[in-house]
PDB file of N, CA and C in Angstrom:
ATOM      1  N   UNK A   1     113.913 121.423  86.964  1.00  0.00           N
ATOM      2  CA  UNK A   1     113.350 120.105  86.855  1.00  0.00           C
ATOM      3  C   UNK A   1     112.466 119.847  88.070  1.00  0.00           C
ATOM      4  N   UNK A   2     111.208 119.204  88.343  1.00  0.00           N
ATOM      5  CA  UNK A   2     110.681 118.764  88.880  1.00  0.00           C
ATOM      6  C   UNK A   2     110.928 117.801  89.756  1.00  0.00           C
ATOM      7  N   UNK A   3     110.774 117.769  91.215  1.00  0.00           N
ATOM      8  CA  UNK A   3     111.319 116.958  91.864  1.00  0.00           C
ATOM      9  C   UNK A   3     109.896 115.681  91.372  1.00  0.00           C
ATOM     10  N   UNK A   4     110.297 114.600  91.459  1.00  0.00           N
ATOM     11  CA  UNK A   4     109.183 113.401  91.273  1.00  0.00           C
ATOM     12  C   UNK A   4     108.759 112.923  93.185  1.00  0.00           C
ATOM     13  N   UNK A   5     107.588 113.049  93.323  1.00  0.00           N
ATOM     14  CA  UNK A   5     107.361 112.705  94.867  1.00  0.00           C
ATOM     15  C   UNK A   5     107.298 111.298  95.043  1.00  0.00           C
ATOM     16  N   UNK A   6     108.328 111.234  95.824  1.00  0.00           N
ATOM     17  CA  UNK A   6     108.389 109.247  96.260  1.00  0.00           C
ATOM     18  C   UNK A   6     106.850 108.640  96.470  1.00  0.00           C
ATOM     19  N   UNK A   7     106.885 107.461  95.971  1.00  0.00           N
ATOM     20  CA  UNK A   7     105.475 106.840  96.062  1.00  0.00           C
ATOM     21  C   UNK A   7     105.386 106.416  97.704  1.00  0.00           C
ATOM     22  N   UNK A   8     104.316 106.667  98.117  1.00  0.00           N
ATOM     23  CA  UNK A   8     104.057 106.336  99.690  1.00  0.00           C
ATOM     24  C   UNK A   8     103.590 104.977  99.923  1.00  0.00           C
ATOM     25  N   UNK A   9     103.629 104.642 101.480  1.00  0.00           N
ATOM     26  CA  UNK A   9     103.755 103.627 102.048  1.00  0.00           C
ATOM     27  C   UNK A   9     102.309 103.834 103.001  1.00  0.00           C
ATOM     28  N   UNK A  10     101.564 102.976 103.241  1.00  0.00           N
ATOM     29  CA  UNK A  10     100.378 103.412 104.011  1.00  0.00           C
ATOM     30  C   UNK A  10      99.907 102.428 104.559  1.00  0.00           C
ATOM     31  N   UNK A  11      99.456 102.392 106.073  1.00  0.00           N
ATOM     32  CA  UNK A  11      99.285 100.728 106.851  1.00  0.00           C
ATOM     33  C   UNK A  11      98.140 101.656 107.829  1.00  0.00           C
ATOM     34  N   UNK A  12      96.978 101.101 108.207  1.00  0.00           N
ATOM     35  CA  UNK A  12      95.812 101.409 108.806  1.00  0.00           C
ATOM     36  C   UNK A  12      95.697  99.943 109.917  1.00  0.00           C
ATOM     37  N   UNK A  13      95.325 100.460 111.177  1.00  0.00           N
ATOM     38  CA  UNK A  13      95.345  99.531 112.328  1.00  0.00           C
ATOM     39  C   UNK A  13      93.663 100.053 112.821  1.00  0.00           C
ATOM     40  N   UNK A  14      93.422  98.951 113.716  1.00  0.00           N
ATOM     41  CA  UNK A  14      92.305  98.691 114.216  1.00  0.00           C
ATOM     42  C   UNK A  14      92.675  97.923 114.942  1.00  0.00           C
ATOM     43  N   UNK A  15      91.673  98.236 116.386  1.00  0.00           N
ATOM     44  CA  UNK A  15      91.763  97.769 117.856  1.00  0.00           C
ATOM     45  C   UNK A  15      90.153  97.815 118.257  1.00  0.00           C
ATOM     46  N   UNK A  16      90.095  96.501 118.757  1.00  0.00           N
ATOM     47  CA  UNK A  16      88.837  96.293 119.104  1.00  0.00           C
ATOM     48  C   UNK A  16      89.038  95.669 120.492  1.00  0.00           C
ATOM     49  N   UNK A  17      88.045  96.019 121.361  1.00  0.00           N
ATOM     50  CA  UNK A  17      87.883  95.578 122.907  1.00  0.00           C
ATOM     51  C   UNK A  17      87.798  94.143 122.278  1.00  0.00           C
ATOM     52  N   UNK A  18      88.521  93.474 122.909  1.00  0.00           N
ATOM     53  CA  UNK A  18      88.907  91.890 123.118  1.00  0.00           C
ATOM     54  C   UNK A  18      90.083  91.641 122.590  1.00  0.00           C
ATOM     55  N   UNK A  19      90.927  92.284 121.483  1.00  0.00           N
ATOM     56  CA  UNK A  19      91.682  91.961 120.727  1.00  0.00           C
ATOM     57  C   UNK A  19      92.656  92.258 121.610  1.00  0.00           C
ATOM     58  N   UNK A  20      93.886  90.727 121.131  1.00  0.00           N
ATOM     59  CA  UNK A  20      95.221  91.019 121.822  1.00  0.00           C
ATOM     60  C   UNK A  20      95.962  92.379 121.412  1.00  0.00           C
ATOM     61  N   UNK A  21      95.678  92.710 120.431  1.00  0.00           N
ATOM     62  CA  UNK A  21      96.704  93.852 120.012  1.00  0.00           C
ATOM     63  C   UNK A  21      96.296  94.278 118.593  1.00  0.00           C
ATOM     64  N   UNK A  22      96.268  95.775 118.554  1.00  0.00           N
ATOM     65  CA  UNK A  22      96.107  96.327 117.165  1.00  0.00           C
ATOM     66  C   UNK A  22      96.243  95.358 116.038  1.00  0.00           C
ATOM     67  N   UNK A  23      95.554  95.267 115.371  1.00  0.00           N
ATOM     68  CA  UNK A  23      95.071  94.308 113.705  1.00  0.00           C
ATOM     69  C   UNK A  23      95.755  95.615 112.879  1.00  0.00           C
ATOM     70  N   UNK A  24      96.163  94.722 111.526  1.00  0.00           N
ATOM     71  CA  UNK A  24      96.672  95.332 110.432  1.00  0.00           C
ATOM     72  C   UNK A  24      95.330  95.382 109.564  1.00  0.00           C
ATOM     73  N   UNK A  25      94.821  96.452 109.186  1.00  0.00           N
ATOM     74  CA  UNK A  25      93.480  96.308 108.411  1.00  0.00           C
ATOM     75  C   UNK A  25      93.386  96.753 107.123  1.00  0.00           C
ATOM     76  N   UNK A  26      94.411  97.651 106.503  1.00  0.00           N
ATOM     77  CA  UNK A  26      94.764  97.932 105.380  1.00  0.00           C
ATOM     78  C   UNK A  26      96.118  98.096 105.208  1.00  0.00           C
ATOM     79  N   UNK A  27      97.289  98.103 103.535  1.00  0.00           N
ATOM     80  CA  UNK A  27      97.644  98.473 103.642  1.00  0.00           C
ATOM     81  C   UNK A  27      98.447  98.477 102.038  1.00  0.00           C
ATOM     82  N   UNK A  28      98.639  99.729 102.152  1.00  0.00           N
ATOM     83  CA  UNK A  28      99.185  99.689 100.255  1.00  0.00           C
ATOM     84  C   UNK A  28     100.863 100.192 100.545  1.00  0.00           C
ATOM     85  N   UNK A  29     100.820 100.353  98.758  1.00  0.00           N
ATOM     86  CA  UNK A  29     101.861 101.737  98.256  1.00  0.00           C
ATOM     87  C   UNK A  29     101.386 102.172  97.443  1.00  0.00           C
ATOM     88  N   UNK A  30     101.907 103.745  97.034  1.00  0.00           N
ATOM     89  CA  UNK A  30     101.768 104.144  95.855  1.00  0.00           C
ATOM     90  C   UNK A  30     100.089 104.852  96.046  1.00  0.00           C
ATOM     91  N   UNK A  31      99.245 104.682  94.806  1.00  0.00           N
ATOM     92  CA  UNK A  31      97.341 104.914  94.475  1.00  0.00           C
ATOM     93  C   UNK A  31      97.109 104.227  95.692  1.00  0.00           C
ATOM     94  N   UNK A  32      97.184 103.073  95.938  1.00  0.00           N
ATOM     95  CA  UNK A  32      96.279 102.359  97.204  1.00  0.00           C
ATOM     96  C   UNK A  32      96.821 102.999  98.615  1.00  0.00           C
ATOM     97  N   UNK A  33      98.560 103.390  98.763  1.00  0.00           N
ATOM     98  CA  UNK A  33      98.443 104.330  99.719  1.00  0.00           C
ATOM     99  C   UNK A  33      98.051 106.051  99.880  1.00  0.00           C
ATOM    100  N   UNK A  34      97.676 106.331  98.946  1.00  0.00           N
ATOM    101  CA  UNK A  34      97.009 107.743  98.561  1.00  0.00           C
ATOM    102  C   UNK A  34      95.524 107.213  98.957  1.00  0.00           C
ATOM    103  N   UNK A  35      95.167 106.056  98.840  1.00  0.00           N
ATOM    104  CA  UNK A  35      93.324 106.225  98.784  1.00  0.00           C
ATOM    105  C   UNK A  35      92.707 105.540 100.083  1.00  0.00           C
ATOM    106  N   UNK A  36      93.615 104.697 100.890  1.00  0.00           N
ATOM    107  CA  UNK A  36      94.299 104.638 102.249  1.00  0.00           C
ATOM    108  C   UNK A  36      93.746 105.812 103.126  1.00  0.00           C
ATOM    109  N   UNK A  37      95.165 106.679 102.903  1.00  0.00           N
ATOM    110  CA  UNK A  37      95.138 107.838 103.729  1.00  0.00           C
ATOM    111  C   UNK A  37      93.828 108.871 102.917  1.00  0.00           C
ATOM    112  N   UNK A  38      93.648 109.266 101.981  1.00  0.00           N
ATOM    113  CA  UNK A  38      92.144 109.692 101.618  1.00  0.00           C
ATOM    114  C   UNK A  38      90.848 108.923 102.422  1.00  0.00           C
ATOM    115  N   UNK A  39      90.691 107.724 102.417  1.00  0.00           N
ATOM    116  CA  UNK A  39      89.944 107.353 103.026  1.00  0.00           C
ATOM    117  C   UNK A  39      89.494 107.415 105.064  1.00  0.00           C
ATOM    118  N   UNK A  40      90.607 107.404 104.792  1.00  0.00           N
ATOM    119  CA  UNK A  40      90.942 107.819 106.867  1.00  0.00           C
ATOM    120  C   UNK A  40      90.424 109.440 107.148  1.00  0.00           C
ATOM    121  N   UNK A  41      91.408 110.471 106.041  1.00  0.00           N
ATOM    122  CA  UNK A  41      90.804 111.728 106.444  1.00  0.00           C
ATOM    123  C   UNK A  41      89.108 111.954 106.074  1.00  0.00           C
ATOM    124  N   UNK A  42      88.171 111.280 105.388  1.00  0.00           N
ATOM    125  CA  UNK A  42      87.138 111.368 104.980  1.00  0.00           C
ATOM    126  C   UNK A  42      86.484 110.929 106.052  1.00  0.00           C
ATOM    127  N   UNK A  43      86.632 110.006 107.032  1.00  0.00           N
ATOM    128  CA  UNK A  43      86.043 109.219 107.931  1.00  0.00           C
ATOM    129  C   UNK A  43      86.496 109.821 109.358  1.00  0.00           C
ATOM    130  N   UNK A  44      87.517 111.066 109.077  1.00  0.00           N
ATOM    131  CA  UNK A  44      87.547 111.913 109.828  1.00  0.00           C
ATOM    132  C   UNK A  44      88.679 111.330 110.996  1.00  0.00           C
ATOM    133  N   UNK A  45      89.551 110.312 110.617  1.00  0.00           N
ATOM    134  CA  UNK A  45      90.354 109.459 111.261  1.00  0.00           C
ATOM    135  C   UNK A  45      92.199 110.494 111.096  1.00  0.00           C
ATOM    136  N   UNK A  46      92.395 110.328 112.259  1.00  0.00           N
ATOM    137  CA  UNK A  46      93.771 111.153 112.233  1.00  0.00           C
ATOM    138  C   UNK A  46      94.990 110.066 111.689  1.00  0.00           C
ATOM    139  N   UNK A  47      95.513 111.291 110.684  1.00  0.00           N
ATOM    140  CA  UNK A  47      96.641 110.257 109.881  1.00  0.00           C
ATOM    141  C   UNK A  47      97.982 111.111 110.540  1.00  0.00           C
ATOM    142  N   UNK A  48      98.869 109.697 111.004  1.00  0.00           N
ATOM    143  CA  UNK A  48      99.920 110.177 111.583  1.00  0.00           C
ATOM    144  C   UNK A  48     101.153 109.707 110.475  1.00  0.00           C
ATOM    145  N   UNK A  49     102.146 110.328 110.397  1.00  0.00           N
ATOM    146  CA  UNK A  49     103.207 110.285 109.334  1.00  0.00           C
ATOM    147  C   UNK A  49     104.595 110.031 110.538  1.00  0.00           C
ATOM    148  N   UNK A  50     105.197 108.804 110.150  1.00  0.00           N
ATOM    149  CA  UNK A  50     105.857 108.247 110.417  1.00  0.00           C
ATOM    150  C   UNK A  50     106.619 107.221 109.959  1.00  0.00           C
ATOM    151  N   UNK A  51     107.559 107.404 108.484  1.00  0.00           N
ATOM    152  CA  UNK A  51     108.093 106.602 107.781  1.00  0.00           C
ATOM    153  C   UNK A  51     108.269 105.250 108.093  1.00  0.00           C
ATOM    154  N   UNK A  52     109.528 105.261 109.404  1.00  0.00           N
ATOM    155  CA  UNK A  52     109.843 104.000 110.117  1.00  0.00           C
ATOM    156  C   UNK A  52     109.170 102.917 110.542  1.00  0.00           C
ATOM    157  N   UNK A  53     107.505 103.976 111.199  1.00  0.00           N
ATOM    158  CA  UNK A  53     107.066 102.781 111.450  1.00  0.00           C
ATOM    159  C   UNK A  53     106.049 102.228 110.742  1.00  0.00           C
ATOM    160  N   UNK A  54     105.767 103.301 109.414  1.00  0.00           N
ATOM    161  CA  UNK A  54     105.021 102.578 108.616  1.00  0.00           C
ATOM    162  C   UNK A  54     105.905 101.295 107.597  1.00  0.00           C
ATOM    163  N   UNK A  55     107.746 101.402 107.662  1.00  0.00           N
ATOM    164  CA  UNK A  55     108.312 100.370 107.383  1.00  0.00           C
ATOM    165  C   UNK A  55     107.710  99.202 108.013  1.00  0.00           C
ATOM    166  N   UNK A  56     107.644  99.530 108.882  1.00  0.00           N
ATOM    167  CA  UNK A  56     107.718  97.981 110.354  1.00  0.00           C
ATOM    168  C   UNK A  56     106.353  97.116 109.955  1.00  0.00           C
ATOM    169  N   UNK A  57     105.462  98.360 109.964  1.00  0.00           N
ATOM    170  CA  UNK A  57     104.302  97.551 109.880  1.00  0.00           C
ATOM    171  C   UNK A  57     103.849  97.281 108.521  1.00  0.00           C
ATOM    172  N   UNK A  58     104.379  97.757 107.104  1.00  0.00           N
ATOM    173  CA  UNK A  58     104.125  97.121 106.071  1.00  0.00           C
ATOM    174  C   UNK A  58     104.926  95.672 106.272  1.00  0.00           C
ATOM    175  N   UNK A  59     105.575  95.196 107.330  1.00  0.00           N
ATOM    176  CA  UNK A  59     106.212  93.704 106.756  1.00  0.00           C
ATOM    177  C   UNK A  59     105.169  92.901 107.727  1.00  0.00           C
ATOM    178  N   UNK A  60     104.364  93.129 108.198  1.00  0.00           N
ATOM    179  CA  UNK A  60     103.188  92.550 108.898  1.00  0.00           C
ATOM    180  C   UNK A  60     101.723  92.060 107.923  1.00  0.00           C
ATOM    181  N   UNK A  61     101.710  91.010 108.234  1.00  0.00           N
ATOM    182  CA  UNK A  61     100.411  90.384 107.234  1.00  0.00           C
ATOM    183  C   UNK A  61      99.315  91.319 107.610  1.00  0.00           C
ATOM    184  N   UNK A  62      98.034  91.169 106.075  1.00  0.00           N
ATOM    185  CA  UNK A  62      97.265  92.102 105.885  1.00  0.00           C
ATOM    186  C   UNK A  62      96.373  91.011 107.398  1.00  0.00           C
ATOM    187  N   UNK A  63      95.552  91.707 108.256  1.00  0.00           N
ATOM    188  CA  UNK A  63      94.669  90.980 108.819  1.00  0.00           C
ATOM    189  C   UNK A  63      95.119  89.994 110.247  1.00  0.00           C
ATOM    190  N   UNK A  64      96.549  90.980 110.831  1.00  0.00           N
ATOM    191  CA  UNK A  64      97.683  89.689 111.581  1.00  0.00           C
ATOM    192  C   UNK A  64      97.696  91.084 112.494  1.00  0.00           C
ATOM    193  N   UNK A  65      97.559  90.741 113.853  1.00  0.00           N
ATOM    194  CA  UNK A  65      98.063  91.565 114.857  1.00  0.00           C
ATOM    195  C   UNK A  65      99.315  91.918 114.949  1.00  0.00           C
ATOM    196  N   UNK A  66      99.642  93.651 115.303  1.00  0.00           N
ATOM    197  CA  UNK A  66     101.127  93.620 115.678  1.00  0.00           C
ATOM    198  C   UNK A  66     101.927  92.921 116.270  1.00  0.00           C
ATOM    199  N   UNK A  67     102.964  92.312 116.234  1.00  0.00           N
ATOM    200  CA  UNK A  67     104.021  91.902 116.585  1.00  0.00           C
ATOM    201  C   UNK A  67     104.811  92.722 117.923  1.00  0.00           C
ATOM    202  N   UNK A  68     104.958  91.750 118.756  1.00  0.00           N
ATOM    203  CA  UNK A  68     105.081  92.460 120.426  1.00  0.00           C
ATOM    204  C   UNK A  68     106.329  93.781 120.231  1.00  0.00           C
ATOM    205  N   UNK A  69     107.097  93.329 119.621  1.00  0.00           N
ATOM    206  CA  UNK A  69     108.437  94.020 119.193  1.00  0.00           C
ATOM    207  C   UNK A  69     107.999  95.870 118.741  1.00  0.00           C
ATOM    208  N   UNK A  70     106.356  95.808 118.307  1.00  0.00           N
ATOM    209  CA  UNK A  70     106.612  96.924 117.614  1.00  0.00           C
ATOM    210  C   UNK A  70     105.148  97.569 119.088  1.00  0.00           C
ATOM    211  N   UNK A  71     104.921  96.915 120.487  1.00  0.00           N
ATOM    212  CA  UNK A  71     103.859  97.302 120.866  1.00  0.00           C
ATOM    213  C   UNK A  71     103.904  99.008 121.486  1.00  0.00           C
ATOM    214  N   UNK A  72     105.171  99.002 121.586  1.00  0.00           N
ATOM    215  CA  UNK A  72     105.842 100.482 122.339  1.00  0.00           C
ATOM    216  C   UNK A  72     105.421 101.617 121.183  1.00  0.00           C
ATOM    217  N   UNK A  73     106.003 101.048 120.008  1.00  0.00           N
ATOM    218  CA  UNK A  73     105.831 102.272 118.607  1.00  0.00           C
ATOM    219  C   UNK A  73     104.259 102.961 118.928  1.00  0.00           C
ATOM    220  N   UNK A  74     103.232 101.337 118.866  1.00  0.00           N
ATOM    221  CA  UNK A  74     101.962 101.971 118.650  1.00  0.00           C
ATOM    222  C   UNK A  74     101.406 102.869 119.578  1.00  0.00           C
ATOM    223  N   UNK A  75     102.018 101.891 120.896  1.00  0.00           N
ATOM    224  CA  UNK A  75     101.034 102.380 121.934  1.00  0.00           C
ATOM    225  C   UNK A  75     101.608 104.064 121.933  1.00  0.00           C
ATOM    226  N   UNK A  76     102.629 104.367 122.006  1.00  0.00           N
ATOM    227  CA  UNK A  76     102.970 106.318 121.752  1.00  0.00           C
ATOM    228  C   UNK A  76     101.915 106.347 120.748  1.00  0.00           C
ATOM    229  N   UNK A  77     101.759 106.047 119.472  1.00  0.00           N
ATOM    230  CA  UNK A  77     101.323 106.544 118.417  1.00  0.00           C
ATOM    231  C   UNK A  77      99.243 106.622 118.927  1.00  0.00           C
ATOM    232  N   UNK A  78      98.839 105.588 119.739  1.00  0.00           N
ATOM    233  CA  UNK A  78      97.516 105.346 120.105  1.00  0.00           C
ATOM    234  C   UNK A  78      97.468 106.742 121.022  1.00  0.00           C
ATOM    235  N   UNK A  79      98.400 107.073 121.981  1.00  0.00           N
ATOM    236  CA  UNK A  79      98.678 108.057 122.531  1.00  0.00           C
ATOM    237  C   UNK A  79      98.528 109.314 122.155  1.00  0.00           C
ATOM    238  N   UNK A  80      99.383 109.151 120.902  1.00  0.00           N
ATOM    239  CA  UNK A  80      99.180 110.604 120.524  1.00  0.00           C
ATOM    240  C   UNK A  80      97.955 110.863 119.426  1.00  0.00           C
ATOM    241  N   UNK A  81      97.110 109.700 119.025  1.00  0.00           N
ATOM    242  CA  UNK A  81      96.106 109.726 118.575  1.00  0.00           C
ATOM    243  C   UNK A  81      94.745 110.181 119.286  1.00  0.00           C
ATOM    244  N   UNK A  82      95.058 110.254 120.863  1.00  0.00           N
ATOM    245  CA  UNK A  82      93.938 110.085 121.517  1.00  0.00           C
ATOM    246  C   UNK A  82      93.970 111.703 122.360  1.00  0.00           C
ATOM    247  N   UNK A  83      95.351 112.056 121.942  1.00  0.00           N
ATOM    248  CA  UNK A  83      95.401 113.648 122.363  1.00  0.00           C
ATOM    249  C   UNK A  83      95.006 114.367 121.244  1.00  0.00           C
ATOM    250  N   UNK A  84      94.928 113.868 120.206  1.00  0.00           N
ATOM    251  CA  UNK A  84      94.357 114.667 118.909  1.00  0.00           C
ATOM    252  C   UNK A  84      92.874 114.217 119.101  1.00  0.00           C
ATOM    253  N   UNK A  85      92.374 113.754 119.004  1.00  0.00           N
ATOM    254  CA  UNK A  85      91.037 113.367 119.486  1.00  0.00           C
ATOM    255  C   UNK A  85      90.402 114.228 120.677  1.00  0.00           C
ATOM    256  N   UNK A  86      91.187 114.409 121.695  1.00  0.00           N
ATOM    257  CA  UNK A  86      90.576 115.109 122.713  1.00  0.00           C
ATOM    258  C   UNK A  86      90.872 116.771 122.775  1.00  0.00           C
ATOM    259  N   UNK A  87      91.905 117.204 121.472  1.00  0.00           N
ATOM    260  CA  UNK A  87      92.137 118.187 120.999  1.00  0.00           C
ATOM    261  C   UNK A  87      90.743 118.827 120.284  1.00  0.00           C
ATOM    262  N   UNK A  88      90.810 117.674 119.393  1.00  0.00           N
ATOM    263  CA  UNK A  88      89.531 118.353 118.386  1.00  0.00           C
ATOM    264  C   UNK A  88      88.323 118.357 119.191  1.00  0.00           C
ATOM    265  N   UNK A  89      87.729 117.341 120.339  1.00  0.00           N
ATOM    266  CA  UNK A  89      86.473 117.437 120.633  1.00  0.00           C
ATOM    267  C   UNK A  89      86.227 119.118 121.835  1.00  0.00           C
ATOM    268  N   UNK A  90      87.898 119.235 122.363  1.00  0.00           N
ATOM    269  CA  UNK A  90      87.710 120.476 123.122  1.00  0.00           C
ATOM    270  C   UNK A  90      87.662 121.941 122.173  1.00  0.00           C
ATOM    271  N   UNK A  91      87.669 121.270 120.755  1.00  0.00           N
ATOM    272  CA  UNK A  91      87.844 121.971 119.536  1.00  0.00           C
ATOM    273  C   UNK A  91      89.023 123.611 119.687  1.00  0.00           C
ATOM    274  N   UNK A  92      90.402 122.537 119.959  1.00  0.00           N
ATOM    275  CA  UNK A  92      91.507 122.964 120.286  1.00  0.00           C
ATOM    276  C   UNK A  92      92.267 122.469 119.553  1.00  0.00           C
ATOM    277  N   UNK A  93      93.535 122.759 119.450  1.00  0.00           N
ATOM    278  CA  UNK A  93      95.021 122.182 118.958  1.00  0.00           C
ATOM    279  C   UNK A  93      95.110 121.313 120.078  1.00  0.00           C
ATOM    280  N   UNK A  94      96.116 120.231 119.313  1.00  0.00           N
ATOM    281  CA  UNK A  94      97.136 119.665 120.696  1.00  0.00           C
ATOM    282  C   UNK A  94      98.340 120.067 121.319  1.00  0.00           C
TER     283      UNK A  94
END
């Protein structure tokens, strides 16, 4: 029998110089989180997989800055976004 693959969870952030804290800028389940994360790798944006904290931040309004509680999660996650970034431009692994 076929295992059936759980429908996914998918939340996209954006940080802009001035902003108090990462914005919620997309975020689905299911097709809209498949076209989500399709859309990020097309735009060449690193998708990080992290169940928990894509829990946290689907209970966050579409268009509502993170919540102080979750600023530790991101800032690792901005972290390790920015070593993949400086991975690929030394066109290296991290």
């Amino acid at each position: 029998m076929d295992k059936v693959k759980p429908l996914a969870n998918a939340v996209a952030l954006a940080y802009h110089s001035g902003d108090s804290a990462p914005r919620i800028v997309a975020k689905g389940h299911g097709l809209i989180a498949e076209q989500i994360i399709e859309r990020a790798k097309e735009h060449g944006v690193a998708v990080h997989e992290s169940k928990e904290l894509v829990a946290l931040l689907m209970q966050v309004e579409l268009d509502e800055h993170i919540p102080p509680a979750l600023y530790r999660a991101v800032a690792e996650l901005l972290a390790w976004l920015y070593r993949v970034e400086a991975a690929q431009q030394r066109g290296g692994n991290v």
